[in-house]
N, C-alpha and C. Protein backbone atom coordinates (compact mmCIF):
# COMPACT_ATOMS: atom_id res chain seq x y z
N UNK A 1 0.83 -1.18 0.00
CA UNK A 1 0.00 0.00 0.00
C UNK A 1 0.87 1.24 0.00
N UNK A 2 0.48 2.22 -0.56
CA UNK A 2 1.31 3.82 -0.47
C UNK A 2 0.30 4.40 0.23
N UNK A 3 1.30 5.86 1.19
CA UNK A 3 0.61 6.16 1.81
C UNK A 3 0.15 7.69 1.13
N UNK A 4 0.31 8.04 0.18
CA UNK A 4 -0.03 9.03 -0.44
C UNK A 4 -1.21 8.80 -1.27
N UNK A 5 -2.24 9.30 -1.37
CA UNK A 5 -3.42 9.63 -1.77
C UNK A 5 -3.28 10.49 -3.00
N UNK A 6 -4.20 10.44 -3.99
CA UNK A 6 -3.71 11.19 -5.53
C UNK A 6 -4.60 12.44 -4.61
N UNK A 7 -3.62 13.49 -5.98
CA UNK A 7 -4.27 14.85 -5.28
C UNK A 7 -5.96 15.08 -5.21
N UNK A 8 -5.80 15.94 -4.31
CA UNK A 8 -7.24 16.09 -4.21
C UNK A 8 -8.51 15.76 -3.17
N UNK A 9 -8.07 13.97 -2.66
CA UNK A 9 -8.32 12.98 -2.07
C UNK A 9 -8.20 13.25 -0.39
N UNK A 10 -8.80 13.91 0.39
CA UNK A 10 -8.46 14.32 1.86
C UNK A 10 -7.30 12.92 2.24
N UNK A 11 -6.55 13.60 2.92
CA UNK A 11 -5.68 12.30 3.62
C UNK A 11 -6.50 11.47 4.88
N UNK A 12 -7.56 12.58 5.60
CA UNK A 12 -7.86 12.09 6.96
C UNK A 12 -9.61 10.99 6.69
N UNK A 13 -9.55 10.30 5.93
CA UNK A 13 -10.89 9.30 5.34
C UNK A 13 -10.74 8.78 6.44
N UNK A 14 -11.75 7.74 7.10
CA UNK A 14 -11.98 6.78 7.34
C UNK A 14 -12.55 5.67 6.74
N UNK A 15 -11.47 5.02 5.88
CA UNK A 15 -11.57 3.99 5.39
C UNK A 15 -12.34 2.67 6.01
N UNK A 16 -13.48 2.09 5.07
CA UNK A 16 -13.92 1.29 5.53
C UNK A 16 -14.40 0.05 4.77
N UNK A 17 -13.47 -1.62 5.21
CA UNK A 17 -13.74 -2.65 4.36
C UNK A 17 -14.64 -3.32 4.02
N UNK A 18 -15.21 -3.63 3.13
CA UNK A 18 -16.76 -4.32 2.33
C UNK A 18 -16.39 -5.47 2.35
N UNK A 19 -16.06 -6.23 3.55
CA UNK A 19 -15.37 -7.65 3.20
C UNK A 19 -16.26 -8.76 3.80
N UNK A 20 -16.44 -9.80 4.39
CA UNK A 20 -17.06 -11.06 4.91
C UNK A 20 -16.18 -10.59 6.34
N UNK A 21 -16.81 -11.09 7.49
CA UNK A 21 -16.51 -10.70 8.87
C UNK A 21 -15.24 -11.88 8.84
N UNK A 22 -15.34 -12.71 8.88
CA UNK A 22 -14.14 -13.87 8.36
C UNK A 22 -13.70 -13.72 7.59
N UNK A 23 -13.24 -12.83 6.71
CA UNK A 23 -12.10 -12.44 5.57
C UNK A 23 -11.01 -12.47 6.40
N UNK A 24 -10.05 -13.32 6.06
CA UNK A 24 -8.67 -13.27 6.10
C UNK A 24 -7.53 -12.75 5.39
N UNK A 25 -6.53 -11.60 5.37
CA UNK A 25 -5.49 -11.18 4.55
C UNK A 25 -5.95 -10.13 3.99
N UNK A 26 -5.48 -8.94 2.83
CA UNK A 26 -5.80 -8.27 2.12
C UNK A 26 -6.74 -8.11 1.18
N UNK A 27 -7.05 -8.77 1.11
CA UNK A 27 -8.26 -8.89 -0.33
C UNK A 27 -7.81 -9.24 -1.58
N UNK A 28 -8.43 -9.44 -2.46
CA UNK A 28 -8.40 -7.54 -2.95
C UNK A 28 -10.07 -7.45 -2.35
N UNK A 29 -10.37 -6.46 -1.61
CA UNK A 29 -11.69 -6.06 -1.31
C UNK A 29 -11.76 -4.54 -1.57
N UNK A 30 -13.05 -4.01 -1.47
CA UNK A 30 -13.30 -2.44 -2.10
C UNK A 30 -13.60 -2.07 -0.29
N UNK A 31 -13.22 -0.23 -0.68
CA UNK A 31 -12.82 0.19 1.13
C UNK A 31 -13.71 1.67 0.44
N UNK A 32 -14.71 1.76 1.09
CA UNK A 32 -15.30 2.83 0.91
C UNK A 32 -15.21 4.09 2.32
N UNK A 33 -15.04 5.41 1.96
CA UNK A 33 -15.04 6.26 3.22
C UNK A 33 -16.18 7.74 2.77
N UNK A 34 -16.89 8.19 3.69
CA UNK A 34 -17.63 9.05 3.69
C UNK A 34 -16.95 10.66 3.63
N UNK A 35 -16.64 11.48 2.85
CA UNK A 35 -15.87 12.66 3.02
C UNK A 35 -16.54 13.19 4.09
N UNK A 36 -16.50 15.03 3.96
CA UNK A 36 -17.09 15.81 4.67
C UNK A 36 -18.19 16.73 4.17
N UNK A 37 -17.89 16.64 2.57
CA UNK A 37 -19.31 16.98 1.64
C UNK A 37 -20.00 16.17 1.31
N UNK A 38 -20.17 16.01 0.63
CA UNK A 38 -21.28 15.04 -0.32
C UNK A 38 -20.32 14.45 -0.74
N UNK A 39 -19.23 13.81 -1.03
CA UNK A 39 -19.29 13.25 -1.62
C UNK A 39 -18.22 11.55 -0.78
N UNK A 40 -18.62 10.04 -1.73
CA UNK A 40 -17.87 9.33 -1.15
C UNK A 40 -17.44 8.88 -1.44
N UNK A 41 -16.28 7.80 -1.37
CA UNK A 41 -14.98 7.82 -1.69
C UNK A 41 -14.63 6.11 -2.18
N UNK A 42 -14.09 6.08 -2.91
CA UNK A 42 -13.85 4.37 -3.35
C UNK A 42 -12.64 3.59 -4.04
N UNK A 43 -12.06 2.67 -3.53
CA UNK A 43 -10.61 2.39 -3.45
C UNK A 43 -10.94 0.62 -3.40
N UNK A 44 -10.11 -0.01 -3.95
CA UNK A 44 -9.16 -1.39 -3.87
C UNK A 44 -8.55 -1.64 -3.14
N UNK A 45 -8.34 -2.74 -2.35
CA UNK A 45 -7.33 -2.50 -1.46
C UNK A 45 -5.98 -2.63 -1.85
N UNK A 46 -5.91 -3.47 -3.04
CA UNK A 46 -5.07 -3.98 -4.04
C UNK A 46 -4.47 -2.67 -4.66
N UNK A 47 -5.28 -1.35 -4.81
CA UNK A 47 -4.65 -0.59 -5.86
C UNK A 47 -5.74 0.66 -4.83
N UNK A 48 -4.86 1.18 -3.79
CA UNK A 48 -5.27 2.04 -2.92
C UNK A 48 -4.95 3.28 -2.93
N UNK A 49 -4.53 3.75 -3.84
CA UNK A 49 -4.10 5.07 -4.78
C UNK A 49 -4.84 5.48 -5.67
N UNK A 50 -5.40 4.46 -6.13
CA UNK A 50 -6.80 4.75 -6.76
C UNK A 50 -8.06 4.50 -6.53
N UNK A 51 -8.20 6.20 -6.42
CA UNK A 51 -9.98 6.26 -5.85
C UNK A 51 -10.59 7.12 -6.72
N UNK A 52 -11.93 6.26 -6.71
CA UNK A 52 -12.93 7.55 -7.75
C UNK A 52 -14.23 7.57 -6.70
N UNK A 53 -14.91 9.06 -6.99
CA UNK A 53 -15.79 9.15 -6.09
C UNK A 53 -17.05 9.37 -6.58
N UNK A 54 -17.58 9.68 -5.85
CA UNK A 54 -19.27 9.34 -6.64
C UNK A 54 -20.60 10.19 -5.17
N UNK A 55 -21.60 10.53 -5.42
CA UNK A 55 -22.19 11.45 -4.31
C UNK A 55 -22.99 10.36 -3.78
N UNK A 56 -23.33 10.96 -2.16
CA UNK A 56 -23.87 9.52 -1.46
C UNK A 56 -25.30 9.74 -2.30
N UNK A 57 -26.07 10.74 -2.49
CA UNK A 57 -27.47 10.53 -3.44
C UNK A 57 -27.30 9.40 -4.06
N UNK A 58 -26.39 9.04 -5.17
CA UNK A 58 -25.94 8.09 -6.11
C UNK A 58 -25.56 7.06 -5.24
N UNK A 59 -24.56 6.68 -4.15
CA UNK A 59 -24.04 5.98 -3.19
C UNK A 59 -24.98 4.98 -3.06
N UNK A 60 -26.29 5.75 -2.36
CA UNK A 60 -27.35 4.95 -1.74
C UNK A 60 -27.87 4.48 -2.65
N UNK A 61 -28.31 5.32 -3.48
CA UNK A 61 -29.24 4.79 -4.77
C UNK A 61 -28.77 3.76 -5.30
N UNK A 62 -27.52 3.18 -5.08
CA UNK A 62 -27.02 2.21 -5.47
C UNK A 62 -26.85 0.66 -4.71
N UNK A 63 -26.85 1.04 -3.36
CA UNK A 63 -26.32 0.08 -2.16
C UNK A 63 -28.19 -0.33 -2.36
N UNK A 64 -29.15 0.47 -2.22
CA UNK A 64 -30.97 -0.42 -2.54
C UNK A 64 -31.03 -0.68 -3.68
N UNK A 65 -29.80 -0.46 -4.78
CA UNK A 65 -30.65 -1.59 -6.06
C UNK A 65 -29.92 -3.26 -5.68
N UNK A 66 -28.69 -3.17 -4.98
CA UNK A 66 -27.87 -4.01 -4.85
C UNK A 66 -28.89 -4.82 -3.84
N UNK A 67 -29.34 -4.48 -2.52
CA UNK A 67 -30.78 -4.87 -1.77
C UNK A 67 -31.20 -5.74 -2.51
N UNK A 68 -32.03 -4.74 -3.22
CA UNK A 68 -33.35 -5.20 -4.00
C UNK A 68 -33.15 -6.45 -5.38
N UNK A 69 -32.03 -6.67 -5.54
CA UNK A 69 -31.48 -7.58 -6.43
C UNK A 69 -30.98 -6.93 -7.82
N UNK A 70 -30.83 -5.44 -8.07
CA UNK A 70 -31.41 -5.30 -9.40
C UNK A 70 -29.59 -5.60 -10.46
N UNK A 71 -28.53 -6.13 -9.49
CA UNK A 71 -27.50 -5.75 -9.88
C UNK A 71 -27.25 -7.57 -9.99
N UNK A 72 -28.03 -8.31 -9.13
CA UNK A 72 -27.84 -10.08 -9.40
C UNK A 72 -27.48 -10.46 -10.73
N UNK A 73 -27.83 -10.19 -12.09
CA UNK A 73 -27.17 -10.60 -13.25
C UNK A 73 -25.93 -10.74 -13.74
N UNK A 74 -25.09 -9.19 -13.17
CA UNK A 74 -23.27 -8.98 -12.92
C UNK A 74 -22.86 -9.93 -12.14
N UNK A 75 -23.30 -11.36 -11.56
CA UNK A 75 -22.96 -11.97 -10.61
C UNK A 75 -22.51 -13.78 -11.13
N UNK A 76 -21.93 -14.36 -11.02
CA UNK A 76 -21.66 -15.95 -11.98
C UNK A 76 -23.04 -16.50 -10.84
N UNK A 77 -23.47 -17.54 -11.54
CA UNK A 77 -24.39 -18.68 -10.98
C UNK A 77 -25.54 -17.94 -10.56
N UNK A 78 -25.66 -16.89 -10.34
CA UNK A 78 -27.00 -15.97 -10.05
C UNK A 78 -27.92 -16.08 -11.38
């Protein structure tokens, strides 16, 4: 991991892992953090220098289609 953040990117996130409570090791898992505006933040753990962000309006709107199933097709055996 580097500890430098591309510009722009607050240094002080609280990073947080999307993993199985029993995940063991690094991942690669996705680490999402909430800024201080609108907007939130999204990283690899694998490739943690790169983050793209996106507004929680969109955020959420996304985490209830994932709920609601509407994203099950992007998925093998689903």
């Amino acid at each position: 991991m580097t500890d430098a953040l591309p510009a722009g990117i607050p240094d002080d996130l609280a990073w947080q892992r999307a993993a199985p409570e029993d995940a063991n090791g690094s991942g690669p898992w996705i680490e999402i953090a909430y800024g201080d505006s609108e907007l939130v933040y999204l990283r690899e753990t694998s490739a943690p220098d790169t983050v793209v962000t996106t507004t929680r309006t969109k955020w959420e709107a996304f985490a209830r289609g994932i709920q609601a199933g509407e994203f099950d097709h992007f998925v093998d055996g689903v």
